[in-house]
Each structure stands twice: as structure tokens, then as C-alpha cells.
Protein backbone atom coordinates (compact mmCIF):
# COMPACT_ATOMS: atom_id res chain seq x y z
CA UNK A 1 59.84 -75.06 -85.47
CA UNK A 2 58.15 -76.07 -82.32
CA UNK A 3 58.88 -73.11 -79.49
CA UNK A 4 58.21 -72.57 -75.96
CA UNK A 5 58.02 -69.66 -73.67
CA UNK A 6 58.95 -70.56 -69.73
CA UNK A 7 56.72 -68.73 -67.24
CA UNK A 8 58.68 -68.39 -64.37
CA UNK A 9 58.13 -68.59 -60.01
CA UNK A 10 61.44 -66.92 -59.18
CA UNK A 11 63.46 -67.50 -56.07
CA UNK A 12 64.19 -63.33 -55.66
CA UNK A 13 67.75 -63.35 -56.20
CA UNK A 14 68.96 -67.07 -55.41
CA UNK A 15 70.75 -67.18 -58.76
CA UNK A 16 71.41 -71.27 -58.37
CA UNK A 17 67.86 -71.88 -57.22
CA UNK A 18 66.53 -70.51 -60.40
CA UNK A 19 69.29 -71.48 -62.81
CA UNK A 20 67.90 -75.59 -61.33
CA UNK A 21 64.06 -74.59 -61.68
CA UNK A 22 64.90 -72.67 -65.46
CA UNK A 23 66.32 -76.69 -66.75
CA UNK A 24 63.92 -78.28 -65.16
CA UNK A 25 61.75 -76.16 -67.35
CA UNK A 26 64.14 -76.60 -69.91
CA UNK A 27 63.68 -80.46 -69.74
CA UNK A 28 60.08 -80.13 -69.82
CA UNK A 29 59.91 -78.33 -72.58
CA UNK A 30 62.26 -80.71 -74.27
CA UNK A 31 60.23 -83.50 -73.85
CA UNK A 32 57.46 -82.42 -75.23
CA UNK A 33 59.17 -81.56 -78.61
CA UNK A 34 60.42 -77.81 -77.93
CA UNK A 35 63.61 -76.86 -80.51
CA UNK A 36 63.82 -73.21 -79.37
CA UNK A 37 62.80 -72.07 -75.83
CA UNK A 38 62.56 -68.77 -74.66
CA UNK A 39 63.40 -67.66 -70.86
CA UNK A 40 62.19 -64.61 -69.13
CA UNK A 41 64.18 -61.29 -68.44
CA UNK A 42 65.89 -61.63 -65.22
CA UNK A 43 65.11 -65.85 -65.09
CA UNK A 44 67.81 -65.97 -62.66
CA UNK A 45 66.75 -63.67 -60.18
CA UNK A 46 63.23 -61.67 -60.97
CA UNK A 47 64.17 -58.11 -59.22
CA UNK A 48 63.10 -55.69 -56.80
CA UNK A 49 65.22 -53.20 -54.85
CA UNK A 50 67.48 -54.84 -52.08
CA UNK A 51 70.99 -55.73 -50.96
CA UNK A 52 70.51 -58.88 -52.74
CA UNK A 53 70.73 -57.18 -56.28
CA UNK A 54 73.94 -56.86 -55.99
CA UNK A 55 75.15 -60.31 -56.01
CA UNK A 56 73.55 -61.38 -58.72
CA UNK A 57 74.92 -59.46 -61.46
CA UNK A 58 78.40 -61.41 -60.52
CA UNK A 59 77.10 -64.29 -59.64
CA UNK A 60 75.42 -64.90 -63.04
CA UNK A 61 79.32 -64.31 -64.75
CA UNK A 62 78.56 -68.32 -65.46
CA UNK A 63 75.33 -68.13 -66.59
CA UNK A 64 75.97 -67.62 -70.18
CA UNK A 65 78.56 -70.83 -69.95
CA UNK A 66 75.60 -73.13 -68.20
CA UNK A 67 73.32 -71.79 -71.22
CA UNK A 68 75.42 -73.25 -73.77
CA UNK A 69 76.28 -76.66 -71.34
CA UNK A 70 71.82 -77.16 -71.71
CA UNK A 71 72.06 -76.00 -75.58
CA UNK A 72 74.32 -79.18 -76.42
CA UNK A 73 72.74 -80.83 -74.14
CA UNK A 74 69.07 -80.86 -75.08
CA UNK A 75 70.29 -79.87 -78.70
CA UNK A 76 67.66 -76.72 -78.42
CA UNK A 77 68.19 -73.06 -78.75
CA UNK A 78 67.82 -71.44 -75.57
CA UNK A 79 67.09 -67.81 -75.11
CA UNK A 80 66.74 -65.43 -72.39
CA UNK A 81 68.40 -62.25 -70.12
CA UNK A 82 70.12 -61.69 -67.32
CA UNK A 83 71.72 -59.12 -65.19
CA UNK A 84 75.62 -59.80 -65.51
CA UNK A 85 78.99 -57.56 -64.89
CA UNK A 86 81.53 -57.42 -67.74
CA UNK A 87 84.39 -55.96 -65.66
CA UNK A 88 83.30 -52.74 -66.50
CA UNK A 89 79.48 -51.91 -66.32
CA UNK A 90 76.56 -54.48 -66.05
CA UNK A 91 73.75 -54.80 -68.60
CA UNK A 92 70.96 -56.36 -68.75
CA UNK A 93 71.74 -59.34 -71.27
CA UNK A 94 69.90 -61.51 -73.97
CA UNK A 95 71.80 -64.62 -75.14
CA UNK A 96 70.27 -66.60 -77.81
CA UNK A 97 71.76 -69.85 -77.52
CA UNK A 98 72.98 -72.53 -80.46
CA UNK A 99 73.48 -75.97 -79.76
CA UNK A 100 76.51 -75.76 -81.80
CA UNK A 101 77.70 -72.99 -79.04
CA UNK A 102 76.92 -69.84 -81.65
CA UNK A 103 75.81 -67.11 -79.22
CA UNK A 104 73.80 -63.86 -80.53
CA UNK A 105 73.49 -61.42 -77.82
CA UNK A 106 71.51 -58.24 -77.17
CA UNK A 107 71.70 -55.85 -74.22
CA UNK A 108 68.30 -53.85 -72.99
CA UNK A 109 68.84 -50.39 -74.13
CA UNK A 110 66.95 -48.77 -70.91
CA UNK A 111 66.89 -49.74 -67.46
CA UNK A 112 63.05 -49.14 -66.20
CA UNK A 113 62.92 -47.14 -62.81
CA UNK A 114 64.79 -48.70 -60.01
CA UNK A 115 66.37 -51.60 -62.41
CA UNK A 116 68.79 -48.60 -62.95
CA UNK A 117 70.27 -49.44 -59.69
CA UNK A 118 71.64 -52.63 -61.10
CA UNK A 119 72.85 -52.41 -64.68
CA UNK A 120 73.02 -49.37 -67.10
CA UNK A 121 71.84 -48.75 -70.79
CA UNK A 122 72.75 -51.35 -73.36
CA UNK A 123 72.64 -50.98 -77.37
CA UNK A 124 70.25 -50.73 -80.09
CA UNK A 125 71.36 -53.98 -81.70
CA UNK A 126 67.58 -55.62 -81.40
CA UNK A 127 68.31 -57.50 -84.51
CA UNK A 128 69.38 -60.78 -84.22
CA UNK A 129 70.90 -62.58 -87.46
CA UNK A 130 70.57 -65.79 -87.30
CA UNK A 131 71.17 -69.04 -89.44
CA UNK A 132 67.17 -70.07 -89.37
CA UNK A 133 66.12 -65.94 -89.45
CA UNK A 134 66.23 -62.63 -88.00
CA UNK A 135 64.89 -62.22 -84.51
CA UNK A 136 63.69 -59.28 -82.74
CA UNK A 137 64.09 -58.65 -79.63
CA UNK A 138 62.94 -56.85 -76.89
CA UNK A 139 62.87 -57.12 -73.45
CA UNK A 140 59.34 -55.75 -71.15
CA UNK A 141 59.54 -52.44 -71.42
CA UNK A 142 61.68 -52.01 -75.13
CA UNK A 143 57.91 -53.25 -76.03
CA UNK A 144 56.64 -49.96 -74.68
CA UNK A 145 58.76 -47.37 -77.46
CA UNK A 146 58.11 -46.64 -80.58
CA UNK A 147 61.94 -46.88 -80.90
CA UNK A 148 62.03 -50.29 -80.80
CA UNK A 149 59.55 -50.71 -83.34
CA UNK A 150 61.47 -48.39 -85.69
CA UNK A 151 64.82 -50.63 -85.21
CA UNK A 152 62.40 -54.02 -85.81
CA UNK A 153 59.89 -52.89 -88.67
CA UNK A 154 60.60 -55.14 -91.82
CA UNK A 155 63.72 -56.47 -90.50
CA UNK A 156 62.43 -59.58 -88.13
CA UNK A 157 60.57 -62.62 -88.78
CA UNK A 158 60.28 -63.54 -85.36
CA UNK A 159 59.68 -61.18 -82.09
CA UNK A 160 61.60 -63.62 -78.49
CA UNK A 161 60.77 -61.36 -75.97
CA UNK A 162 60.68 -61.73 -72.19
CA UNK A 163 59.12 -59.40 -68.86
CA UNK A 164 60.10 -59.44 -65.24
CA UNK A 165 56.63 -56.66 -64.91
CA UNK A 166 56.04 -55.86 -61.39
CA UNK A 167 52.70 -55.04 -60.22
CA UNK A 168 51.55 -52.36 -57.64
CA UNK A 169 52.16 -53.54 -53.86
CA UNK A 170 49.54 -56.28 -53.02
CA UNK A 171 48.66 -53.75 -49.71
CA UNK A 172 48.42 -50.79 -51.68
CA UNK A 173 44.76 -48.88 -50.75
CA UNK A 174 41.33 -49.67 -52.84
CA UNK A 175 41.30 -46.38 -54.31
CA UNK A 176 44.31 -47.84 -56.25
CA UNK A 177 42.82 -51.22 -57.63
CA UNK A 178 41.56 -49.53 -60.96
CA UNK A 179 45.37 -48.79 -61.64
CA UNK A 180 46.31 -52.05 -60.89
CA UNK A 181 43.67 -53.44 -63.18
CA UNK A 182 44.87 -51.62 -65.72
CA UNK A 183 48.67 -52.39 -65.10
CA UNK A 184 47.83 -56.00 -65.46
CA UNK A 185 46.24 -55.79 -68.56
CA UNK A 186 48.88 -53.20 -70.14
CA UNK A 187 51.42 -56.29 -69.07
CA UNK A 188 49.37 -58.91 -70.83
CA UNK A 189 48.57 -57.04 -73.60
CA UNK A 190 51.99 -55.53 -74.44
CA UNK A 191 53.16 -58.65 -76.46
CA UNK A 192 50.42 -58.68 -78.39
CA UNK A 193 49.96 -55.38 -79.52
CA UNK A 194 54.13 -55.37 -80.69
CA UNK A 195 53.38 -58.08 -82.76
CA UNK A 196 50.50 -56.92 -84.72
CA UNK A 197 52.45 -53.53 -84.69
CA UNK A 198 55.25 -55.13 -86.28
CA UNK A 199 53.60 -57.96 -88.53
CA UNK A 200 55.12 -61.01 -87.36
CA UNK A 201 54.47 -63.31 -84.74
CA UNK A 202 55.99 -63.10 -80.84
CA UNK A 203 56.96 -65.49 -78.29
CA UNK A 204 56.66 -63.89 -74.73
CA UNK A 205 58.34 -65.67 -71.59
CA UNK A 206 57.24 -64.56 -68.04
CA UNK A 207 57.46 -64.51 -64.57
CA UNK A 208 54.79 -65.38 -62.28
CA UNK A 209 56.09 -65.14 -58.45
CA UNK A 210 55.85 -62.28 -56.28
CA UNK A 211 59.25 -60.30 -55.10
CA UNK A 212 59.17 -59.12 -51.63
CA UNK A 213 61.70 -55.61 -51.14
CA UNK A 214 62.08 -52.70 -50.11
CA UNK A 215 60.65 -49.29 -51.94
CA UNK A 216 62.73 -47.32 -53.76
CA UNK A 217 63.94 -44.23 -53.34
CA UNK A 218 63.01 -43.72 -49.61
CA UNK A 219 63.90 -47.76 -48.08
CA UNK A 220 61.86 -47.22 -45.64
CA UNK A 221 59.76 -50.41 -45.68
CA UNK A 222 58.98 -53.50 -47.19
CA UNK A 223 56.75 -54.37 -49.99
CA UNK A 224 55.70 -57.31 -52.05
CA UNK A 225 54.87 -56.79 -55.26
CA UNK A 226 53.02 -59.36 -58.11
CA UNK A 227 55.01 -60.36 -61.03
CA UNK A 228 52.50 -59.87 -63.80
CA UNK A 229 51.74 -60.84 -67.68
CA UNK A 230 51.57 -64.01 -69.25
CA UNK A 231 53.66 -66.33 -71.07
CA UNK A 232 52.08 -66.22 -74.40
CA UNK A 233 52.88 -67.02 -78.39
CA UNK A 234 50.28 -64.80 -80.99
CA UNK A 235 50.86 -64.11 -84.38
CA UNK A 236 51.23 -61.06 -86.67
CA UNK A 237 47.84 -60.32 -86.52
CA UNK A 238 47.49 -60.14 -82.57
CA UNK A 239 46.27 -63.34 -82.60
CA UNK A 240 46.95 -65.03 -79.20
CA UNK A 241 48.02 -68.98 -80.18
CA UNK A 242 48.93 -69.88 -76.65
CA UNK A 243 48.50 -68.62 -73.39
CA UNK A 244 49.32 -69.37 -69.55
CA UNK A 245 48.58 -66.23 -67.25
CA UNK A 246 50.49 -65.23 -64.32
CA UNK A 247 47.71 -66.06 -61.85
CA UNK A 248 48.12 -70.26 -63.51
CA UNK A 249 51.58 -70.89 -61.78
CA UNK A 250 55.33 -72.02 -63.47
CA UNK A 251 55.38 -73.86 -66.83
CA UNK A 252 55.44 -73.07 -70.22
CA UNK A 253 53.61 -72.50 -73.37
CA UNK A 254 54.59 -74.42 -76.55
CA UNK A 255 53.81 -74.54 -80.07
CA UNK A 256 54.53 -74.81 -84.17
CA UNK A 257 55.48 -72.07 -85.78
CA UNK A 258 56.69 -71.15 -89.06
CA UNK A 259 58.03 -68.11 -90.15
CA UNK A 260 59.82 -67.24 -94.13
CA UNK A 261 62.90 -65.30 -94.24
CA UNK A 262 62.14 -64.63 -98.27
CA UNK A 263 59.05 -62.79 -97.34
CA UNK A 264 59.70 -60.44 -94.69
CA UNK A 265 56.78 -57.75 -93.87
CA UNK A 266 57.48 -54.32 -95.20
CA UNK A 267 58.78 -51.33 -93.09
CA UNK A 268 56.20 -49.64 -91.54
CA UNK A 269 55.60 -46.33 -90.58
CA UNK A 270 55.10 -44.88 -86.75
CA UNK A 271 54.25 -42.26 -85.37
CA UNK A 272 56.89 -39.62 -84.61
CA UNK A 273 56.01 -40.18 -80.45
CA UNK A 274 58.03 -41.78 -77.77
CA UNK A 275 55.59 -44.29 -75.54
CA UNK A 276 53.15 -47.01 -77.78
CA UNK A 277 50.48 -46.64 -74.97
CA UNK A 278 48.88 -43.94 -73.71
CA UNK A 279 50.51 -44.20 -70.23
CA UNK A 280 49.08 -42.85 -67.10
CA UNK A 281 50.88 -39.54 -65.97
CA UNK A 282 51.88 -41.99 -62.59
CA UNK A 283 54.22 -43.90 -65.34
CA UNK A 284 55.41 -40.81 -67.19
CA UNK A 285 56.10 -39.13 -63.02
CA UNK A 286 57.67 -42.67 -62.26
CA UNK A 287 59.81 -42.95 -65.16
CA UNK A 288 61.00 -39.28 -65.32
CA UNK A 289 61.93 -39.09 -61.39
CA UNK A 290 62.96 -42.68 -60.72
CA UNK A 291 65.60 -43.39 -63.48
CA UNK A 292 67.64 -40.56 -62.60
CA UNK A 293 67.79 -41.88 -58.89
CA UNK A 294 68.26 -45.21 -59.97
CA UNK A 295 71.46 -44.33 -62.07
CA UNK A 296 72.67 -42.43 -59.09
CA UNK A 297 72.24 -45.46 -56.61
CA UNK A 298 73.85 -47.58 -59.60
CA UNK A 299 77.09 -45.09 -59.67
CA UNK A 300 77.76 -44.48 -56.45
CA UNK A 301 76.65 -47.93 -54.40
CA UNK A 302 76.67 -50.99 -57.52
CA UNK A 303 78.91 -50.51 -59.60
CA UNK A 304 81.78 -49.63 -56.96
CA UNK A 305 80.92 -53.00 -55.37
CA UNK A 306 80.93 -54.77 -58.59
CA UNK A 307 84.06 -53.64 -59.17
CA UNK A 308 85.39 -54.77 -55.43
CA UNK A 309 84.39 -57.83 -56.32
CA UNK A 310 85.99 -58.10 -59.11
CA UNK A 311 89.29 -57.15 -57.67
């Protein structure tokens, strides 16, 4: 099956503006053969902390309906997530796409940082069963666990996976440019090393805009952060087939792959630890102190608007 993975110059937040620039992609891709194309996490918005967060969840209630209108359309599978509200709580959703309308649906199981302001934890339900296989996925950083490994391993014969990875502040001081080096690299690398962890190949979409917001916790000033990564396909072996890197603009990668569901990998065996990488203790301090804020802001300011609106 020939497959492409969108990389992505978000409008921050203009749901419409990006739902037009994502089929235009779409299109693209479609004309140069693509069956099954694969959208990045958050393609209708990117993210970063502001007021304009909290429109999007609600106003992406349609986007699961336009996603099936450009599956029939083009006749392709279309994949990718988006923040959305249920009614209830919001989640950061993956819709894999039929032409025939058959949706398959996963929801990130962690926020990361400050995206807990705008949706909460989803499910562990990373395996996809689908008519042409079983696809994994995971979303940024699900890539990052050794959980999500241990819900994939010999289960998958495909990895659709998608990042919305922020970089450090483009003013942040010199002493900090070794960290950012090595945040860029962890966010290009990340695909590949899942898939050679796992066995089977990946298909990574991306976005490649910057997001200017304010900081979180303190909102106290503006920053504008990098989106970082690459869109990228590689096989099992960490192989990278096809790559366009953030710093190369919007597009897409695209290419043949073949995958057989009567010769999945084996199981394999992880070790008994939470993080794949050995993170800096900034991302362990991040992680640990800004989640819990995040789900606070999320309780007490999102969700009571989401509901509002909802009224």
C-alpha cells in the first residue's frame, strides 16, 4: 500500500484554517498515488498554552464528520488526532478513517505537561483491528514509555503515529542550546527507535510551524516555541525510508509499503522501567511538576467552559 505522512505549518488554533491546508495536503498526497495518509497529532490546531485552546476542543466536534466526507471522497484512509469534547471530558483523539465510513479510534492515554490543560487521559486501546491489519498507535510522547511498547509488542504490523513536539523557546539563553540540540534529535529520533523496538515499520506525521503563547504555569509572558521532528516512514529495523525534517517546510512523505498479517513479529521483552530514553532530569522535573498543574487548570478553567458551551 502506498502511504503518506503530512508534515504540517499549523495556523495555532484556527481550526478551519488547518482543516483547508490538512486536504489540500490530502489532495496532494492523493495525486501522487497515496491509499492511506497519516495526519499529525493536533493537525487542527498544533498547541501551546492560551485562551485559544479552549475553542478548539469544541470547535473540532465536526472534525471527525469532515474526515470521513475526504475518506469517500479521495477513496483513502485518513488518519490522525485531535483535541475534541464528548459532552463529558475531552481527549486527545486518533480516528483512522475508511472510505467505506468504518472509523477505529484511539485516545492518547497521557496528556504531556501543559496539554493537560486541554483534554485528560484516554485508554490503553493502542491496537487498532483493522480489515488490511493491526495498527499501532501512538501519539509523540506514548513513543516515550515502555508501556506502550508492552501493549504493541507482537500485536501490530504497522506503527501510524503522529507529534505536535515543541521545542525550547527560540530566545531561550546559549547556555541552553546543547539541550535544545538534544531535544531535536530525541524528536527525530523517537519514531525510529519505536520501530526497531517493536519490529515493524512506522509512519510518523509532523508539524513544522512555530506556536507563539504564553508559559505555563506562571502566564507571565510570551514565548514562541519550534515545532520539531520530522515526517518520516523507516522500517523494523530503524531503517529511515523517507524523510522531510521540520526545518524543509509543509508537505508530505510517501511511499510502498507492505506489511503480512500471517507473520507478525514475536512479543518481546522490555525492561521493567517507565521512560525508553534516558531523559534529562529537566524532563523528569517538567513532567512530575507540570502535569499536576495542568490537570488543575483543566478542572477548574476547561472543562467548566466546555461544558458552558455545551449548554
Amino acid at each position: 500500500m502506498k502511504i503518506a505522512a503530512i508534515q504540517l505549518n499549523a495556523d495555532f488554533a484556527n481550526v478551519t484554517s488547518n482543516l483547508i491546508q490538512s486536504e489540500n495536503n490530502i489532495r496532494q498526497a492523493v495525486l501522487a498515488g497515496a491509499e492511506l495518509i497519516v495526519l499529525p497529532e493536533f493537525f487542527p490546531s498544533a498547541i501551546g498554552f492560551s485562551e485559544q485552546m479552549q475553542n478548539v476542543a469544541v470547535q473540532s466536534m465536526h472534525v471527525q464528520k469532515w474526515m470521513k466526507q475526504l475518506a469517500a471522497e479521495y477513496g483513502a484512509i485518513i488518519g490522525g488526532s485531535y483535541i475534541v469534547f464528548d459532552g463529558e471530558n475531552a481527549s486527545n483523539l486518533f480516528n483512522l478513517v475508511f472510505p467505506n465510513g468504518e472509523i477505529f479510534e484511539h485516545k492518547k492515554d497521557l496528556p504531556t505537561q501543559f496539554e493537560n490543560c486541554y483534554y485528560t487521559h484516554g485508554d490503553e486501546n493502542n491496537v487498532l483491528v483493522t480489515p488490511i491489519g493491526n495498527f499501532g498507535v501512538a501519539m509523540c510522547w506514548e513513543m516515550i514509555r515502555y508501556d506502550t511498547l508492552r501493549r504493541l509488542t507482537g500485536k501490530v504490523d504497522l506503527v501510524l503515529s503522529g507529534s505536535c513536539w515543541w521545542d525550547l523557546p527560540v530566545d531561550a539563553p546559549p547556555e541552553r542550546e546543547p539541550l535544545r540540540q538534544y531535544n531535536q534529535k530525541l524528536a527525530c529520533e523517537t519514531p525510529i527507535t519505536f520501530a526497531k523496538l517493536l519490529g515493524v515499520p512506522i509512519v510518523h506525521a509532523n508539524h513544522c510551524g512555530q506556536v507563539t503563547a504564553l508559559n505555563f504555569p506562571y502566564a507571565d509572558k510570551m514565548q514562541t516555541r519550534q515545532l520539531v521532528g520530522a515526517a518520516q516512514i523507516a522500517d523494523g529495523n530503524g531503517n529511515v525510508l523517507a524523510r522531510k525534517n521540520f526545518f524543509e517546510g509543509s508537505g508530505f512523505v510517501i511511499l510502498d509499503l507492505s506489511w503480512d498479517t500471517n507473520n507478525r513479529k514475536k512479543a518481546g521483552d522490555f525492561p521493567a522501567e517507565y521512560w525508553i530514553p534516558n531523559l534529562p532530569d529537566s524532563y523528569i522535573r517538567a513532567w512530575e511538576t507540570i502535569n499536576p498543574k495542568g490537570k488543575l487548570y483543566y478542572e477548574t478553567v476547561t472543562l467548566p467552559y466546555y461544558k458552558n458551551y455545551a449548554q
